[in-house]
PDB file of N, CA and C in Angstrom:
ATOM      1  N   UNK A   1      -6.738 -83.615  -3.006  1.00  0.00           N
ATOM      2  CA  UNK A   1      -5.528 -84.360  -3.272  1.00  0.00           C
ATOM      3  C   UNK A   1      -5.858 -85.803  -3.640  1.00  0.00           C
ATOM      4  N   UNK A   2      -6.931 -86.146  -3.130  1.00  0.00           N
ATOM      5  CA  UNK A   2      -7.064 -87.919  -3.158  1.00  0.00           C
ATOM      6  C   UNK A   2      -7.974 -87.947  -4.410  1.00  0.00           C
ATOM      7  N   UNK A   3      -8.499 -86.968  -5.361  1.00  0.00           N
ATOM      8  CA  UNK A   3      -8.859 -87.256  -6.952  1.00  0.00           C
ATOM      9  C   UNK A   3      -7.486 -87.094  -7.488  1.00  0.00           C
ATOM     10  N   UNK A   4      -6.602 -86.400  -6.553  1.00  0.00           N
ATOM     11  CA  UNK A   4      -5.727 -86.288  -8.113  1.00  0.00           C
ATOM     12  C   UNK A   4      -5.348 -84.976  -8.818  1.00  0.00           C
ATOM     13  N   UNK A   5      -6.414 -83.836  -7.960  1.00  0.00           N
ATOM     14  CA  UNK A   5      -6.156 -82.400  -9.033  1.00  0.00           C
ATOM     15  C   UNK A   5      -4.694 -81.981  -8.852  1.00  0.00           C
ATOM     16  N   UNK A   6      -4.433 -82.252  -7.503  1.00  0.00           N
ATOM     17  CA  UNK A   6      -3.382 -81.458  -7.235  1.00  0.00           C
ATOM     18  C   UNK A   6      -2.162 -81.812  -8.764  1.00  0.00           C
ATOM     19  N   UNK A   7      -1.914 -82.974  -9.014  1.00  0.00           N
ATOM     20  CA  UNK A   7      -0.847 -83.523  -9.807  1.00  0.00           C
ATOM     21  C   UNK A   7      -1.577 -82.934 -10.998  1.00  0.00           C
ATOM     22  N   UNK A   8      -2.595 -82.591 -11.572  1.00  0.00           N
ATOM     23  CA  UNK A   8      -2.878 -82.104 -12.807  1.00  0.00           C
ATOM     24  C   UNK A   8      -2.674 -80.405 -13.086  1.00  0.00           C
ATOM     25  N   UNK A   9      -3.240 -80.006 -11.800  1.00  0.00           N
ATOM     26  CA  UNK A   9      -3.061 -78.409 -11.532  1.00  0.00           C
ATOM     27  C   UNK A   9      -1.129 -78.381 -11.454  1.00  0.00           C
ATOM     28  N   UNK A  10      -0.315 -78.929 -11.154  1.00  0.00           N
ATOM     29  CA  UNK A  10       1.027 -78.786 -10.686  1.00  0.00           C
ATOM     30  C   UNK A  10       1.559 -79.003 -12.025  1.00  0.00           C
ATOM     31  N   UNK A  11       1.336 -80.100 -13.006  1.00  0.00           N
ATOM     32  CA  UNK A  11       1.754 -80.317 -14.018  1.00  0.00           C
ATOM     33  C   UNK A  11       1.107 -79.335 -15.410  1.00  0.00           C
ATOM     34  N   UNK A  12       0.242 -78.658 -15.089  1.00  0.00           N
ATOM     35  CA  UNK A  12      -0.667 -77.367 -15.723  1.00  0.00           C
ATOM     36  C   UNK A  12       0.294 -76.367 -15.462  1.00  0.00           C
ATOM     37  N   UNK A  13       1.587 -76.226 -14.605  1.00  0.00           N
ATOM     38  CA  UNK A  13       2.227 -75.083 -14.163  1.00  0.00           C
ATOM     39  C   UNK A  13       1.667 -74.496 -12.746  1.00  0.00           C
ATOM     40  N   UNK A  14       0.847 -74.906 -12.496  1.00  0.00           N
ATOM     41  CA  UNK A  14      -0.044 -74.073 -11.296  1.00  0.00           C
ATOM     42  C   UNK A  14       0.658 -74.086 -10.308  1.00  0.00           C
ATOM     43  N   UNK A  15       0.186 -73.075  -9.020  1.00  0.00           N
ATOM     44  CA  UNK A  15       0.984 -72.806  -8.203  1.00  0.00           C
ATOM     45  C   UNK A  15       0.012 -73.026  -7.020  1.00  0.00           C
ATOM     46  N   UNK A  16       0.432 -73.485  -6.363  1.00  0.00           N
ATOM     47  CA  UNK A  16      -0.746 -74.060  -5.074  1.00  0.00           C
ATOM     48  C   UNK A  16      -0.378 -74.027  -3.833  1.00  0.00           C
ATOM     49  N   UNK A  17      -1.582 -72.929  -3.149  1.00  0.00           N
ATOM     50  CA  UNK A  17      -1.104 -72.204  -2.189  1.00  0.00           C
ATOM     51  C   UNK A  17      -2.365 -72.356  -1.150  1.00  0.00           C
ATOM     52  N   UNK A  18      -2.066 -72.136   0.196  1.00  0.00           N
ATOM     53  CA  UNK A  18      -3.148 -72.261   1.340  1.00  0.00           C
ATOM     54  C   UNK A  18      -4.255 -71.060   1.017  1.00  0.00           C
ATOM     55  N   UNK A  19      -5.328 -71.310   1.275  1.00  0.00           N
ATOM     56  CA  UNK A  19      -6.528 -70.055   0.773  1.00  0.00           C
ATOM     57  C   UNK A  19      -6.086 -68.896   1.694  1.00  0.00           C
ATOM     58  N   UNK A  20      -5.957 -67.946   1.459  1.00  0.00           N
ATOM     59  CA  UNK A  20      -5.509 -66.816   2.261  1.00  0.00           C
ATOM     60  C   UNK A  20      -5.990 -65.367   1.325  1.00  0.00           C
ATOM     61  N   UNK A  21      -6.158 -64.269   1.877  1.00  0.00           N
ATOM     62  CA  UNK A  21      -6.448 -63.072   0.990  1.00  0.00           C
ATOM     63  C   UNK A  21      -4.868 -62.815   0.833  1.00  0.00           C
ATOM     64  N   UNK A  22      -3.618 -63.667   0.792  1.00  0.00           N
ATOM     65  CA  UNK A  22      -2.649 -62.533   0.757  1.00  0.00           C
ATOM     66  C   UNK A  22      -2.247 -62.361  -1.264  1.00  0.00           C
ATOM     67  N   UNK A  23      -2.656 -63.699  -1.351  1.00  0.00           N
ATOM     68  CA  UNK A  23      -2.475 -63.946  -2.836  1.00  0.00           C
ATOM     69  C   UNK A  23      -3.076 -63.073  -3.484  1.00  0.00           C
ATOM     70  N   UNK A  24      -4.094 -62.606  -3.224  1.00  0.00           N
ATOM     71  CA  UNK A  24      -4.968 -61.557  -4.643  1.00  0.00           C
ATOM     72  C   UNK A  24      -4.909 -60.587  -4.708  1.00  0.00           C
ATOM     73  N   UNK A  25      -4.061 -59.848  -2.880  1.00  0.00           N
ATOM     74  CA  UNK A  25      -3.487 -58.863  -2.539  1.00  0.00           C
ATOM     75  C   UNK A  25      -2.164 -58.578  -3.266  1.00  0.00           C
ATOM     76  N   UNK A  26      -1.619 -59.479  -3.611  1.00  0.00           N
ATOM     77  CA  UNK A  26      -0.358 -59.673  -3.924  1.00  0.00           C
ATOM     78  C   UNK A  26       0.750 -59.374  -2.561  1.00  0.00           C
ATOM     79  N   UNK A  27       0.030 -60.014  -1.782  1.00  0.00           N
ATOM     80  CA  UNK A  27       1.157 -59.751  -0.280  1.00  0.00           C
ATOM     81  C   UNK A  27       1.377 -61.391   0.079  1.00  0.00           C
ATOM     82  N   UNK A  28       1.176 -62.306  -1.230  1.00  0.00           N
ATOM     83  CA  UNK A  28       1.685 -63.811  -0.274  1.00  0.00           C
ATOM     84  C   UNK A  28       1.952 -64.193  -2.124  1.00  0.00           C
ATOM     85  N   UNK A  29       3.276 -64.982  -2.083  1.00  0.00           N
ATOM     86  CA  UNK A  29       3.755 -65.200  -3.503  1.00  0.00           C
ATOM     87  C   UNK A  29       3.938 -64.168  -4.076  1.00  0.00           C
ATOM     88  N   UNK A  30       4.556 -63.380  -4.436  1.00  0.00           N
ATOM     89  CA  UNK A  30       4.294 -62.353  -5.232  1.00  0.00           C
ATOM     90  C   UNK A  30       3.515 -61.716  -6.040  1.00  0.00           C
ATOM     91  N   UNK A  31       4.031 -60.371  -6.733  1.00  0.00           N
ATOM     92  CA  UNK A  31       2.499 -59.763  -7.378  1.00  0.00           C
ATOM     93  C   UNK A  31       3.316 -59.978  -8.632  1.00  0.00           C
ATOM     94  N   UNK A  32       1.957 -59.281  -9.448  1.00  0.00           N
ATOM     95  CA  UNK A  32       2.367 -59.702 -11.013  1.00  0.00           C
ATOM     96  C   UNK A  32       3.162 -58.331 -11.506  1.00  0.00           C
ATOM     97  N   UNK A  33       3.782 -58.922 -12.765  1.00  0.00           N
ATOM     98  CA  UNK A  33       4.312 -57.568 -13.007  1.00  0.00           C
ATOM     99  C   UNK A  33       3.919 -57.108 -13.975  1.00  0.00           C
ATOM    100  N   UNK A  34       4.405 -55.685 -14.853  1.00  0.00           N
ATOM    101  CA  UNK A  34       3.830 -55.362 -16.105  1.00  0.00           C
ATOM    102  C   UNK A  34       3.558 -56.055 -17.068  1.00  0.00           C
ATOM    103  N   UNK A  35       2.634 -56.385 -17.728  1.00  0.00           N
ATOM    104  CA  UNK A  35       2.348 -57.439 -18.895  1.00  0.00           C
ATOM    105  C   UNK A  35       1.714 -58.913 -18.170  1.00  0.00           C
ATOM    106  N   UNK A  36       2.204 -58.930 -17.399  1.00  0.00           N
ATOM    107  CA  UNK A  36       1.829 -60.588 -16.652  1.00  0.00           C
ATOM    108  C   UNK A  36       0.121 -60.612 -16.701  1.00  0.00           C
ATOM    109  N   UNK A  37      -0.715 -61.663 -16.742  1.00  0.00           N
ATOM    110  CA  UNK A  37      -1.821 -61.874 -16.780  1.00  0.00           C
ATOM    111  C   UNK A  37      -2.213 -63.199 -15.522  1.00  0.00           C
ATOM    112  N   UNK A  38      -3.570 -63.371 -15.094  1.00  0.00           N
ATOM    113  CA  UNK A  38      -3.601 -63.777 -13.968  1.00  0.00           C
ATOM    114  C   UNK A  38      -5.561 -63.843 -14.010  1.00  0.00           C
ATOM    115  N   UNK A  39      -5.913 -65.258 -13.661  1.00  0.00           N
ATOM    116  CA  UNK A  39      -6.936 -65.675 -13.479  1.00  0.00           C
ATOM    117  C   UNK A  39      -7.354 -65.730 -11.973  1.00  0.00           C
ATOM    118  N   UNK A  40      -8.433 -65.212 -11.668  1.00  0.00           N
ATOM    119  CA  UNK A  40      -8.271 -65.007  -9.949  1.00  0.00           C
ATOM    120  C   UNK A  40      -9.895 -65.247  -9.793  1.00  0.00           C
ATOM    121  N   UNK A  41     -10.228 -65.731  -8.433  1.00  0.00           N
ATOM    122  CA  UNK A  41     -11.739 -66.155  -7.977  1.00  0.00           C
ATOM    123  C   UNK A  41     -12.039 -64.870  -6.740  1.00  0.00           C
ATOM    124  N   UNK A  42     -11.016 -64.207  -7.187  1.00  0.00           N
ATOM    125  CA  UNK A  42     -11.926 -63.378  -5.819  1.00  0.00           C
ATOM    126  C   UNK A  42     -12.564 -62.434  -6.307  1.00  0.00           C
ATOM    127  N   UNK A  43     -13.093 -61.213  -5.438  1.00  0.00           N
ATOM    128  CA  UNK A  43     -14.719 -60.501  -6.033  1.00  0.00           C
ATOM    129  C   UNK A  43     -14.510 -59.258  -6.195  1.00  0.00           C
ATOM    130  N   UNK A  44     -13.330 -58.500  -5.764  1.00  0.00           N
ATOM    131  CA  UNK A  44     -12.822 -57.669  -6.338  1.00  0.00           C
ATOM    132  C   UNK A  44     -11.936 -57.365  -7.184  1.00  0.00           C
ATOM    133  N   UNK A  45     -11.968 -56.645  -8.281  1.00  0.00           N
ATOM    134  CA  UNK A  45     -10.802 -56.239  -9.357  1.00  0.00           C
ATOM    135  C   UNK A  45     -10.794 -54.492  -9.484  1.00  0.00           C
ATOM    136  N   UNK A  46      -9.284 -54.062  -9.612  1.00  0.00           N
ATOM    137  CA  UNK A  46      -8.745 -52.869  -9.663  1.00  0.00           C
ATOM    138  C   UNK A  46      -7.209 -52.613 -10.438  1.00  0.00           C
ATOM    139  N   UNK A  47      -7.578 -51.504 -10.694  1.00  0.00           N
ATOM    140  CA  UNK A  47      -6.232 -51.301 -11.335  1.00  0.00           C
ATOM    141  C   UNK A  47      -5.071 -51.396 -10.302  1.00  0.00           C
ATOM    142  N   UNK A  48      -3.684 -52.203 -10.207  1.00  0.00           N
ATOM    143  CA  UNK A  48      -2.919 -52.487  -9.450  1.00  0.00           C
ATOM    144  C   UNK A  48      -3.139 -53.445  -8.357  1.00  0.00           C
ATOM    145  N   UNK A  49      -4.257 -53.551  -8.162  1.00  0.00           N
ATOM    146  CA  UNK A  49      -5.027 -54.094  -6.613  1.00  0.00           C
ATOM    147  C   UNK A  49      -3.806 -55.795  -6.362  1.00  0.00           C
ATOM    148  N   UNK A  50      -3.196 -56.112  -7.751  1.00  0.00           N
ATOM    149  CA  UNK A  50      -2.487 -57.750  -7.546  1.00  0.00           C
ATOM    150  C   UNK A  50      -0.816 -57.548  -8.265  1.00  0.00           C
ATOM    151  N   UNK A  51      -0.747 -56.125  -7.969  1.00  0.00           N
ATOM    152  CA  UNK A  51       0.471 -55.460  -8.313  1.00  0.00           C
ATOM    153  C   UNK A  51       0.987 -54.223  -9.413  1.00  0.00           C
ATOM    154  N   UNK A  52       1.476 -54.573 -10.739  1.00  0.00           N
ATOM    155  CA  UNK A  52       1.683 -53.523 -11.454  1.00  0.00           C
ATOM    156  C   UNK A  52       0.367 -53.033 -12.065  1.00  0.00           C
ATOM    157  N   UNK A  53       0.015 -51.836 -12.533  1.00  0.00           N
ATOM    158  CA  UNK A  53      -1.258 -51.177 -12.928  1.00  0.00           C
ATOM    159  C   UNK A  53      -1.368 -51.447 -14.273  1.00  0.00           C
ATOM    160  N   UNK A  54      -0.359 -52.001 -14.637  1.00  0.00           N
ATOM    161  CA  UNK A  54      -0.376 -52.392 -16.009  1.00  0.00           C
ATOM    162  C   UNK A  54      -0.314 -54.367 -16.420  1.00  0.00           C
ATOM    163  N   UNK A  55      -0.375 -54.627 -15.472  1.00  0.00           N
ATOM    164  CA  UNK A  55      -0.379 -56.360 -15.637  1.00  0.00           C
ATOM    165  C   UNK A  55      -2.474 -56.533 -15.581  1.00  0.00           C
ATOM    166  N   UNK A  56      -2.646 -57.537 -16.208  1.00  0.00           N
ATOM    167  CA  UNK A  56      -4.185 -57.965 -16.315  1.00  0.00           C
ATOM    168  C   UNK A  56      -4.620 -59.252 -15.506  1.00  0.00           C
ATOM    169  N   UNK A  57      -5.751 -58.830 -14.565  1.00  0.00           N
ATOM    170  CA  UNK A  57      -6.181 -59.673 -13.911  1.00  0.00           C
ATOM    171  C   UNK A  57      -7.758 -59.845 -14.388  1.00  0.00           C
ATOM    172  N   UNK A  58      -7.915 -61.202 -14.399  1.00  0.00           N
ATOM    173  CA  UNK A  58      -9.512 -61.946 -15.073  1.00  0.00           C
ATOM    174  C   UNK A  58      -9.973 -62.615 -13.991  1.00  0.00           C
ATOM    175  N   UNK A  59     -11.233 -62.403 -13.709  1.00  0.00           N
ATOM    176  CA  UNK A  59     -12.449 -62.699 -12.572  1.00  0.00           C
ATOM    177  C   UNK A  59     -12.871 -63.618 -13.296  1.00  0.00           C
ATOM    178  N   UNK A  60     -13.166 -64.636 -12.500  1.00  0.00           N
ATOM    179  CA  UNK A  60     -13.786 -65.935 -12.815  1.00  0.00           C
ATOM    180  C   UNK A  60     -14.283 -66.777 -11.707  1.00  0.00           C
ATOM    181  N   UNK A  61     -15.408 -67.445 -11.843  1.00  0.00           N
ATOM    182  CA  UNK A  61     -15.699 -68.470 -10.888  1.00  0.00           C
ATOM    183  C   UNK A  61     -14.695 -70.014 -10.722  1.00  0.00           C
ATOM    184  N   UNK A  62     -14.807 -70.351  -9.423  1.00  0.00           N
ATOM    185  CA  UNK A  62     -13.527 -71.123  -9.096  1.00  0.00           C
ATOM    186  C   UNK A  62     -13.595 -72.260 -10.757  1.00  0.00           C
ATOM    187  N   UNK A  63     -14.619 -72.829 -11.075  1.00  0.00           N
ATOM    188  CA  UNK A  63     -14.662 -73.882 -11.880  1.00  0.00           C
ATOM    189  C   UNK A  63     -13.961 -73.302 -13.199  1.00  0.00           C
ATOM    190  N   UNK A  64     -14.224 -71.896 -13.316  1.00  0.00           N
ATOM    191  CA  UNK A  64     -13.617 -71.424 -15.002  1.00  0.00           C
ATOM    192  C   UNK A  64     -12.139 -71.317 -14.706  1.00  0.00           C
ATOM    193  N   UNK A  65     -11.625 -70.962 -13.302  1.00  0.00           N
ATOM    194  CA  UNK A  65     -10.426 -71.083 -12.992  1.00  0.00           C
ATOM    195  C   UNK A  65      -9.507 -72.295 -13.143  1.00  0.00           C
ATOM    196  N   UNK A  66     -10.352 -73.543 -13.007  1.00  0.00           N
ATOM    197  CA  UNK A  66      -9.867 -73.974 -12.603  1.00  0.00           C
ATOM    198  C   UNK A  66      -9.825 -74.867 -14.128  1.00  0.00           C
ATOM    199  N   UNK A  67     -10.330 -74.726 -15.130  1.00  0.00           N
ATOM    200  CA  UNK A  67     -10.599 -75.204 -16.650  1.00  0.00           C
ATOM    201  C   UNK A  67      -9.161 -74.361 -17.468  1.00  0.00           C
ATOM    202  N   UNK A  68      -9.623 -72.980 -16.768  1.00  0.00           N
ATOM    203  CA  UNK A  68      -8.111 -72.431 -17.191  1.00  0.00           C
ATOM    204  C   UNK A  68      -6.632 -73.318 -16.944  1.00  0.00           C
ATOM    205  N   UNK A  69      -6.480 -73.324 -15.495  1.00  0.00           N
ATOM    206  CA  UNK A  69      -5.331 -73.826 -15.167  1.00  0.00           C
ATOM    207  C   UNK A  69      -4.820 -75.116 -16.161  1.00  0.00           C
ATOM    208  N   UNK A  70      -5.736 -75.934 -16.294  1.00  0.00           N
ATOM    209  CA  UNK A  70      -5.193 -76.784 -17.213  1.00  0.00           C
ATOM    210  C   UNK A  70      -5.162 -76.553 -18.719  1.00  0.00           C
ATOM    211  N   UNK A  71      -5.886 -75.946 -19.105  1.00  0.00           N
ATOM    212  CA  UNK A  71      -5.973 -75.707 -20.141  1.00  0.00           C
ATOM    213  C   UNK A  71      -4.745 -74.576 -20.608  1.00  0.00           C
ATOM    214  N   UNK A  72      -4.228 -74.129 -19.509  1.00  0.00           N
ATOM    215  CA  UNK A  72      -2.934 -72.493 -19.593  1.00  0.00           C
ATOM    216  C   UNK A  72      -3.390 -71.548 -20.483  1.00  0.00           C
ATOM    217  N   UNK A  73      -5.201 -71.462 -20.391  1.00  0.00           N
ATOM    218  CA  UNK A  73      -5.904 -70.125 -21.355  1.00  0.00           C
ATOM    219  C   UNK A  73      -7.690 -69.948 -20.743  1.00  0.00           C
ATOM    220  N   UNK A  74      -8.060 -68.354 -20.884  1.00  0.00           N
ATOM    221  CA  UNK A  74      -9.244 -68.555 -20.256  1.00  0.00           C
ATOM    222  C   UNK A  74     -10.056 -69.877 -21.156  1.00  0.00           C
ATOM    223  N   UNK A  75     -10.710 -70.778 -20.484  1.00  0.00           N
ATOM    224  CA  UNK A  75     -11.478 -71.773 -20.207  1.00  0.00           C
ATOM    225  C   UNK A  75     -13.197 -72.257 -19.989  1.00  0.00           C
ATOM    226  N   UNK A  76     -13.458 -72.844 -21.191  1.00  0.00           N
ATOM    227  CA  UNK A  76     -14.926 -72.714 -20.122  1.00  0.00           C
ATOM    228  C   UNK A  76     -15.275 -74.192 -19.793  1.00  0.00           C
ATOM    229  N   UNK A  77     -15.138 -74.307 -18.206  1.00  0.00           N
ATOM    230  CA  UNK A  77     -15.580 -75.115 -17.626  1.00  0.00           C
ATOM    231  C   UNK A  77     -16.337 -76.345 -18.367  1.00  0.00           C
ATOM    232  N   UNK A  78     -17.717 -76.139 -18.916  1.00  0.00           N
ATOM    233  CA  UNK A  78     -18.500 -76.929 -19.145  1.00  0.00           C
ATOM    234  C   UNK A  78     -18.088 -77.927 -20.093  1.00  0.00           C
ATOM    235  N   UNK A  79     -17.178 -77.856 -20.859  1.00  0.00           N
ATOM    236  CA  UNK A  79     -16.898 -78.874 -21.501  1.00  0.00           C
ATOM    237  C   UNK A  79     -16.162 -80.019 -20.669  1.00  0.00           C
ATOM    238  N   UNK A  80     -16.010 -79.689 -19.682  1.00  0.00           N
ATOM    239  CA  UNK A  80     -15.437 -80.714 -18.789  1.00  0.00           C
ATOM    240  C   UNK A  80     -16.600 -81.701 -17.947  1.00  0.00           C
ATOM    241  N   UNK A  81     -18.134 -81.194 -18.067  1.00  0.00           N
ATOM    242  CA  UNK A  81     -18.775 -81.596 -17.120  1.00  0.00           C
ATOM    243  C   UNK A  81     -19.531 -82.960 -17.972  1.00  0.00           C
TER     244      UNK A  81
END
């Protein structure tokens, strides 16, 4: 909070939530629905595993996640470094 991401991630659209497994579960905020797409840091991916079997979820390390968020498209980090 005291760099500042939070106001860049919030104004990116982002949604900012306490670290918890319920999010990737889709059991904290809701899950995604058909068509919806979704950048996620955790280490498993499955069909449905973050809700409809037909919405797309993308594995990424927290930094490509987090290049996404502002950017509102997959991202690659390094141009930021």
């Amino acid at each position: 909070m005291n760099e500042g991401l939070f106001d860049i991630f919030y104004e990116a659209g982002c949604v900012i939530s306490a670290p918890t497994c319920g999010a990737c579960l889709g059991g904290f905020m809701g899950i995604l629905a058909a068509g919806e797409k979704c950048i996620s840091t955790t280490n498993r991916n499955f069909v449905g595993r973050m809700g409809s079997p037909k919405s797309e979820v993308y594995l990424a390390s927290p930094a490509t996640a987090a290049a996404s968020a502002v950017e509102g498209k997959l991202a690659d980090p390094r141009k930021y470094l």
